[in-house]
N, C-alpha and C. Protein backbone atom coordinates (compact mmCIF):
# COMPACT_ATOMS: atom_id res chain seq x y z
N UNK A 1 -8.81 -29.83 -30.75
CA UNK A 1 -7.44 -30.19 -30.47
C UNK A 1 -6.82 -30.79 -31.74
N UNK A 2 -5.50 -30.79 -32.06
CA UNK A 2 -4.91 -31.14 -33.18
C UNK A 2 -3.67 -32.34 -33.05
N UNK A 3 -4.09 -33.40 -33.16
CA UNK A 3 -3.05 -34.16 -32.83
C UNK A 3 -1.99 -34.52 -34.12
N UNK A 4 -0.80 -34.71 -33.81
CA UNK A 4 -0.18 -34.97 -34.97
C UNK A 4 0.55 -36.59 -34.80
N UNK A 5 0.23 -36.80 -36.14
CA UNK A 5 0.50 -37.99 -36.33
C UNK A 5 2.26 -38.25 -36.70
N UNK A 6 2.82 -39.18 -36.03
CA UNK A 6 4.42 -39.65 -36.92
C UNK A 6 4.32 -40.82 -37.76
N UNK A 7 5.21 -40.77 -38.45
CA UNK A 7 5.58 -42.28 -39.36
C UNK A 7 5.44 -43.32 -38.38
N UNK A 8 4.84 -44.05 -38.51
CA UNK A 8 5.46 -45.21 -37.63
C UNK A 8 6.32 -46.22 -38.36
N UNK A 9 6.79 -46.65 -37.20
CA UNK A 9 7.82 -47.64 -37.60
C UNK A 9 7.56 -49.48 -38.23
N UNK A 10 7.73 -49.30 -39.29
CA UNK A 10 7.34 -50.18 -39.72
C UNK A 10 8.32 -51.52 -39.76
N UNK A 11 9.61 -51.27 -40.58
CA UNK A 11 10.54 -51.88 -40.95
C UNK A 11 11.72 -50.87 -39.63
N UNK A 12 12.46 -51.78 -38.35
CA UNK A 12 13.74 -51.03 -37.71
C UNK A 12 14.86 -50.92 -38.72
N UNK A 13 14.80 -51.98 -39.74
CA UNK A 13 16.27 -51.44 -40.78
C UNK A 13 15.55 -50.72 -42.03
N UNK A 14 14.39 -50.19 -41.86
CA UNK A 14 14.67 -48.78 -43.38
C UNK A 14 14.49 -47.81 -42.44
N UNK A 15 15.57 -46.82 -43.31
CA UNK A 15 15.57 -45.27 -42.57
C UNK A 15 14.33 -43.92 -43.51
N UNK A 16 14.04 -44.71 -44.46
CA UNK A 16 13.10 -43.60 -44.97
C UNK A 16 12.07 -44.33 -45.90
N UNK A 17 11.31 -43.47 -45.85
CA UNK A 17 9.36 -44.08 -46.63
C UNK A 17 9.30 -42.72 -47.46
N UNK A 18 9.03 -43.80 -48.49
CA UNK A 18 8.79 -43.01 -49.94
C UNK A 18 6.87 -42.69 -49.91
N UNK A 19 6.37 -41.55 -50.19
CA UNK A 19 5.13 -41.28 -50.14
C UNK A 19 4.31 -41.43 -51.57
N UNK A 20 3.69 -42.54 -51.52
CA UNK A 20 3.11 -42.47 -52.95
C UNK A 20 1.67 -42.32 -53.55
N UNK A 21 1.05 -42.41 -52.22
CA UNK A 21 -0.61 -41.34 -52.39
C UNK A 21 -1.58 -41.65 -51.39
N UNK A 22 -1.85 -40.18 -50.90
CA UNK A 22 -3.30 -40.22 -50.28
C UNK A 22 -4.26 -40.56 -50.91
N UNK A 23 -4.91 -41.71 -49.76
CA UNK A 23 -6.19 -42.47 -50.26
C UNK A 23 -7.33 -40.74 -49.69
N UNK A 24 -7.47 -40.34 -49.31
CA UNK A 24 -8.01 -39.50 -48.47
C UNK A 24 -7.44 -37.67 -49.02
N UNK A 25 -8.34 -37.35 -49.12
CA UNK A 25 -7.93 -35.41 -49.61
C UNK A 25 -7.95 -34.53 -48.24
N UNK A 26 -6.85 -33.48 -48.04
CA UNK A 26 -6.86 -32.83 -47.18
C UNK A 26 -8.33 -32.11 -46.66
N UNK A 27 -8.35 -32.03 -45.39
CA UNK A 27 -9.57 -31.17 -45.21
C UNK A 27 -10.93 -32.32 -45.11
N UNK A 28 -10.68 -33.56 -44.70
CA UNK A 28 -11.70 -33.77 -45.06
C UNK A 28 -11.54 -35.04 -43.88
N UNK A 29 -12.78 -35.18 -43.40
CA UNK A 29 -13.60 -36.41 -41.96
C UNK A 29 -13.12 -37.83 -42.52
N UNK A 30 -11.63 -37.87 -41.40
CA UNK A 30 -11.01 -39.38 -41.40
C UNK A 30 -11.52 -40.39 -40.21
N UNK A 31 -11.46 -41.37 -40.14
CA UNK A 31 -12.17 -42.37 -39.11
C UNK A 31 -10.53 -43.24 -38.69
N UNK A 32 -10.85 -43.31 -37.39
CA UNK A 32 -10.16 -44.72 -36.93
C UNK A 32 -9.94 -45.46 -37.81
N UNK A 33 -8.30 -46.07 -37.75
CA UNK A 33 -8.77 -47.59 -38.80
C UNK A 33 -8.78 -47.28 -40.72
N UNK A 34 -8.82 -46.53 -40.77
CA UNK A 34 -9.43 -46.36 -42.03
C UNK A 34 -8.40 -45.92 -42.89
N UNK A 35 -7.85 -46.68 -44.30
CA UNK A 35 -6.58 -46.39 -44.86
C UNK A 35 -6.47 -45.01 -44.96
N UNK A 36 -5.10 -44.37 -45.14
CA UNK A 36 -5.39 -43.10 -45.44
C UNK A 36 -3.92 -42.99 -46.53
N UNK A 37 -2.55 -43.14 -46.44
CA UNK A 37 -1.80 -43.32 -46.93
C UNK A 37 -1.06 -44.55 -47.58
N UNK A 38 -0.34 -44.38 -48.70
CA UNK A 38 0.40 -45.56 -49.51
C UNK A 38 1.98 -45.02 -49.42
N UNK A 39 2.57 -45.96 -48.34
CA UNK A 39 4.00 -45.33 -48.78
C UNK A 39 4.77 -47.13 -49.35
N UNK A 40 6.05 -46.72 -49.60
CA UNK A 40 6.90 -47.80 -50.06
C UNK A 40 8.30 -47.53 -49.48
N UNK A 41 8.65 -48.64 -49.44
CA UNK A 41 10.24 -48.86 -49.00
C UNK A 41 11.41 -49.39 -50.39
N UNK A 42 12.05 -49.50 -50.13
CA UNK A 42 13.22 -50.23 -51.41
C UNK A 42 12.39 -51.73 -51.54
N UNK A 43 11.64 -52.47 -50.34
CA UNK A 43 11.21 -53.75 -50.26
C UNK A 43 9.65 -54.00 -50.92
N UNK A 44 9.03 -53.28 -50.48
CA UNK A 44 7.51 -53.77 -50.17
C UNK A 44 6.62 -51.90 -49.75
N UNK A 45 5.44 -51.86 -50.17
CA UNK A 45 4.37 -50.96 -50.53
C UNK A 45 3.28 -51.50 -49.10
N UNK A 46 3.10 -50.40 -48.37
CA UNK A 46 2.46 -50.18 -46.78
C UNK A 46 1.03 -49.07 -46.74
N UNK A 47 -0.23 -49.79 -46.68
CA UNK A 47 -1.31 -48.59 -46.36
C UNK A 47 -1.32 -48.69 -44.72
N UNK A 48 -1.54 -47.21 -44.70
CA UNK A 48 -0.79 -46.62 -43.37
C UNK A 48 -2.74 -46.28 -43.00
N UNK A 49 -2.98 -46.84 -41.67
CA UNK A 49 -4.17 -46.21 -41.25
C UNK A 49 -4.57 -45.10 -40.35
N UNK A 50 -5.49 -44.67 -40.01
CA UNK A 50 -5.64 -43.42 -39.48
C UNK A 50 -5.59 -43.79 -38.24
N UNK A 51 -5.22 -43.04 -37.17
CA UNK A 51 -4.98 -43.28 -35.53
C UNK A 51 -5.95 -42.56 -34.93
N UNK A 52 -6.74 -41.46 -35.34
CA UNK A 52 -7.91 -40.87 -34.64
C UNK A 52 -8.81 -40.35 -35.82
N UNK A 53 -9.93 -39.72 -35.10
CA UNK A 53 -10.93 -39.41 -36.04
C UNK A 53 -10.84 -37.73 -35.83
N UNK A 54 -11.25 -37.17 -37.47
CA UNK A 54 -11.57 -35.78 -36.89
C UNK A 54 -11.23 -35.52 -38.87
N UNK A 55 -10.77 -34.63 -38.47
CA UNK A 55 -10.92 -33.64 -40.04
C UNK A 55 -9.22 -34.14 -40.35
N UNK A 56 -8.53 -34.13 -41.41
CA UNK A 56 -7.13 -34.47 -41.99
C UNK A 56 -6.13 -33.22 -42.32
N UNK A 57 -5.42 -33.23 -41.88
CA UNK A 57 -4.25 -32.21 -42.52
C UNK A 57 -2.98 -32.32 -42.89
N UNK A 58 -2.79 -33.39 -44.23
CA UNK A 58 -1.79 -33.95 -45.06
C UNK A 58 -0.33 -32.60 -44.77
N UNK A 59 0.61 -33.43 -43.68
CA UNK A 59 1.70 -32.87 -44.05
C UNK A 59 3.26 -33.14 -44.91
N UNK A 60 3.43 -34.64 -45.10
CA UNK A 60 3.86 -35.03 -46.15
C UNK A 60 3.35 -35.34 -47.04
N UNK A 61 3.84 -34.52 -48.28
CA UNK A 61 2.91 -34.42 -49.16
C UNK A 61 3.18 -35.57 -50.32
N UNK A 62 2.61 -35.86 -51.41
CA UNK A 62 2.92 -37.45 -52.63
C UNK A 62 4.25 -37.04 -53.00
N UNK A 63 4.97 -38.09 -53.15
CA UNK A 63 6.36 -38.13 -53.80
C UNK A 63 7.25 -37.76 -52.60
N UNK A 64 7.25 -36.85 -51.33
CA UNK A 64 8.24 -36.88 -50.47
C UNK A 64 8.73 -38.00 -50.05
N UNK A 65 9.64 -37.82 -48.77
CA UNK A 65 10.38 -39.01 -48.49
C UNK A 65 10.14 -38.60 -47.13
N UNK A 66 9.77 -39.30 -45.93
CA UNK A 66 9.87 -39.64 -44.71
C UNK A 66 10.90 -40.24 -43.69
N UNK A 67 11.06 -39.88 -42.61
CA UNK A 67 11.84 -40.93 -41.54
C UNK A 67 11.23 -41.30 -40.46
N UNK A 68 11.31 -42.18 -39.53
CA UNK A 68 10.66 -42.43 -38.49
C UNK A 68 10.57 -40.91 -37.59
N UNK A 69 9.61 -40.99 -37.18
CA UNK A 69 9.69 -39.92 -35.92
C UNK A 69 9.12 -38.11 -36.30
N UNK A 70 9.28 -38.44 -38.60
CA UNK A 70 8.48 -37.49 -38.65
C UNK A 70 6.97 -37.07 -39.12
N UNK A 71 6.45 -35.80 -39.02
CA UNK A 71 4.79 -35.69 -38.73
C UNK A 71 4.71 -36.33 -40.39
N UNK A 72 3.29 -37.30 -40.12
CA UNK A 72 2.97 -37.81 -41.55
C UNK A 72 1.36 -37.00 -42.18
N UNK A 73 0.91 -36.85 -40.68
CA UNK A 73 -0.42 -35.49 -40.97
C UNK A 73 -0.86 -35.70 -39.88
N UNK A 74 -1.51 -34.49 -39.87
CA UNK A 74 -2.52 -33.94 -38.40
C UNK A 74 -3.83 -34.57 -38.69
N UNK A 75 -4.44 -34.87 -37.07
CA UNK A 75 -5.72 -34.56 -36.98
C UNK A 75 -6.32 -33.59 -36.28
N UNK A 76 -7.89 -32.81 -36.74
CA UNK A 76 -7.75 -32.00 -35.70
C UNK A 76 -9.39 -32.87 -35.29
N UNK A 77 -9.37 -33.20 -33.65
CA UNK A 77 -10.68 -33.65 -33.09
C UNK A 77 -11.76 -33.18 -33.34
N UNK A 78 -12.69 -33.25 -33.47
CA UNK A 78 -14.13 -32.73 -33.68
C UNK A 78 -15.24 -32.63 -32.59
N UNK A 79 -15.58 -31.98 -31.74
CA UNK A 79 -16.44 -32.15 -30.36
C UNK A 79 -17.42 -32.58 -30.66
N UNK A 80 -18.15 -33.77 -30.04
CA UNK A 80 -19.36 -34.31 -30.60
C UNK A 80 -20.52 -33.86 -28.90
């Protein structure tokens, strides 16, 4: 199964997150908990953690720009 992840909301008054690097390479076994992204605001710099476990599929990619509500990367589950 492939769940997709959104921005979450960090700050209700910024409208967009600057992407400034995966701690983590596409394609590859993310854990709960576990940093995976660095974004920034006009204010202050946010590591964003992973919400499930399974394999990664970076869809905003370094240097884009984000808004609440959109996909920040997939997971896809792993059957154990």
């Amino acid at each position: 199964m492939i769940i997709e992840i959104k921005i979450p909301i960090i700050d209700k008054d910024v409208e967009e997150y600057h992407i400034l690097r995966w701690l983590k390479e596409n394609g590859t076994m993310v854990k709960k908990d576990e940093y995976l992204v660095e974004i920034e605001t006009d204010e202050d710099t946010y590591l964003i953690p992973c919400d499930e476990e399974g394999i990664l599929e970076i869809v905003a990619k370094e240097g884009s720009f984000v808004k609440h509500d959109d996909v920040l990367y997939n997971v896809k589950t792993v059957e154990k």
